[in-house]
C-alpha atoms as a PDB file:
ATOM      1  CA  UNK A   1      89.117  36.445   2.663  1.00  0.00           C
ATOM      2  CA  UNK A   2      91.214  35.620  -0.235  1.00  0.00           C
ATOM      3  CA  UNK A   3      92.255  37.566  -3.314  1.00  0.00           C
ATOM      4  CA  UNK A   4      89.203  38.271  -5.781  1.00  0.00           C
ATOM      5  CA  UNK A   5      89.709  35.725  -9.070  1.00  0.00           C
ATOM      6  CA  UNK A   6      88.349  37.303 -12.508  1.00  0.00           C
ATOM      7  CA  UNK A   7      88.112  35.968 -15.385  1.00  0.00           C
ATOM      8  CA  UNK A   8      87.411  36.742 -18.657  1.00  0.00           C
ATOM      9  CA  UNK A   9      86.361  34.342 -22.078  1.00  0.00           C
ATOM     10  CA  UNK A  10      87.435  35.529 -25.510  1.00  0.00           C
ATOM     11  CA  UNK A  11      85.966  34.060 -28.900  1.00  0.00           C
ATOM     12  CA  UNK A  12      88.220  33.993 -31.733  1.00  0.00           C
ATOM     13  CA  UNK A  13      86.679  33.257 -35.088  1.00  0.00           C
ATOM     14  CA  UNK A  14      89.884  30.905 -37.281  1.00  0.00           C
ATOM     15  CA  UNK A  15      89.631  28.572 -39.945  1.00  0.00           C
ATOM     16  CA  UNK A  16      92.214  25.672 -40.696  1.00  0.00           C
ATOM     17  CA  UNK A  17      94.528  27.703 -42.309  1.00  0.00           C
ATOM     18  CA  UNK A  18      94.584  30.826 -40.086  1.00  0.00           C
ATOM     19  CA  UNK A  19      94.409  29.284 -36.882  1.00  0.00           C
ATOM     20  CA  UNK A  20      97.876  28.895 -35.409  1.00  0.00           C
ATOM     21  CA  UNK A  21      98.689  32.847 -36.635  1.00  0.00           C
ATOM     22  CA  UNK A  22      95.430  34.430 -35.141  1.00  0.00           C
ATOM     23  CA  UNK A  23      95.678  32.934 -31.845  1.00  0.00           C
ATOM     24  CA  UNK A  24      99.621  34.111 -31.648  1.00  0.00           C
ATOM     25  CA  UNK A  25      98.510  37.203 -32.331  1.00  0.00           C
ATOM     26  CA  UNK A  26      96.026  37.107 -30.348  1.00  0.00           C
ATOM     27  CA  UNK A  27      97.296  35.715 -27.185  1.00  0.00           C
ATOM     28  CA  UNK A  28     100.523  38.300 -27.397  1.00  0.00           C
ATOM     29  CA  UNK A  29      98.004  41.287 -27.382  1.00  0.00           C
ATOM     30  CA  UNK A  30      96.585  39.845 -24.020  1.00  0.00           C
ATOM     31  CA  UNK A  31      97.565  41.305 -20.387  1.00  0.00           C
ATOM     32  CA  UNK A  32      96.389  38.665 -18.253  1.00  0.00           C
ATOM     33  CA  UNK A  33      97.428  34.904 -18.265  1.00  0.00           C
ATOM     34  CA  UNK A  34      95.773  32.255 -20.887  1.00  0.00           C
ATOM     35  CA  UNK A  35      94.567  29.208 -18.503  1.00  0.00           C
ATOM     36  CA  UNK A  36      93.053  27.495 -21.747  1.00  0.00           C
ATOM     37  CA  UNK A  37      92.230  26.835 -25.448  1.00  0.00           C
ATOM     38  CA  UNK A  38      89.297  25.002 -26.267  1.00  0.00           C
ATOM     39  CA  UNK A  39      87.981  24.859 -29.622  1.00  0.00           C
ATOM     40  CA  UNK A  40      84.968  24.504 -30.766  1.00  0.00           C
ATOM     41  CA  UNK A  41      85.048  21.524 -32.932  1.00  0.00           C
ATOM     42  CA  UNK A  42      81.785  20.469 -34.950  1.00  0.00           C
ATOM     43  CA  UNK A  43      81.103  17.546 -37.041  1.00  0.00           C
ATOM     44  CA  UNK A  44      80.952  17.929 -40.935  1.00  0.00           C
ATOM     45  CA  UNK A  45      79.511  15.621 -43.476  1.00  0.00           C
ATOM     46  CA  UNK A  46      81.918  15.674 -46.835  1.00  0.00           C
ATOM     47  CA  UNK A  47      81.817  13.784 -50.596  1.00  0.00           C
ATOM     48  CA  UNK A  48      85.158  11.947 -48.563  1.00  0.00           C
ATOM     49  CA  UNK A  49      83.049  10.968 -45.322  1.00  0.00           C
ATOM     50  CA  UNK A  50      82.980  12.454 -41.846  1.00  0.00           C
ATOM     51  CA  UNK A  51      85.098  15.057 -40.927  1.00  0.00           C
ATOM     52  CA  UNK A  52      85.115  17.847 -38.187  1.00  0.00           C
ATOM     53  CA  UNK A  53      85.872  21.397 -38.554  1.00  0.00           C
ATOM     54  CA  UNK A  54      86.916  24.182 -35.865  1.00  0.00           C
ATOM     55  CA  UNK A  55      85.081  27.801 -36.137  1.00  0.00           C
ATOM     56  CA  UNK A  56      86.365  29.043 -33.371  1.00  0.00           C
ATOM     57  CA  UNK A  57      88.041  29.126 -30.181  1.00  0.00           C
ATOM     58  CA  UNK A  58      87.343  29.955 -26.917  1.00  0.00           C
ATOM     59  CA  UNK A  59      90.544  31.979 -24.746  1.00  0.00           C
ATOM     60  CA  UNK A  60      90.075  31.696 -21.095  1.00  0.00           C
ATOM     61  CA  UNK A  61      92.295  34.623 -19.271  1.00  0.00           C
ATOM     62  CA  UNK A  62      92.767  35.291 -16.101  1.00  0.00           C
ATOM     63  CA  UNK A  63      93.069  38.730 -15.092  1.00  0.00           C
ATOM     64  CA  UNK A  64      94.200  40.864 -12.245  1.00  0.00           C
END
């Protein structure tokens, strides 16, 4: 049939400040191809008002 597809779906904990370094890091340690980013972005409740806050991200990779 057709060439077998894997995947694989890496969690990497940031906060605000870290974020753009860690997943540079990260992603230049990997050996397969990133296909996405998505963070996980929750609501928080502040003294300000509503804001939201990422934990962490989720790194789709495609492998060979």
């Amino acid at each position: 049939m057709g060439q077998d597809k894997r995947y694989k779906v890496h969690r990497l904990e940031v906060t605000g400040k870290d974020m753009q370094e860690k997943l540079e890091l990260f992603i230049n340690q990997l050996d397969g191809q990133v296909l996405s980013v998505i963070p996980n972005v929750k609501p928080t409740f502040q003294l300000m008002g509503a804001t939201a806050k990422v934990d962490f991200l989720l790194i789709v990779e495609k492998i060979n």
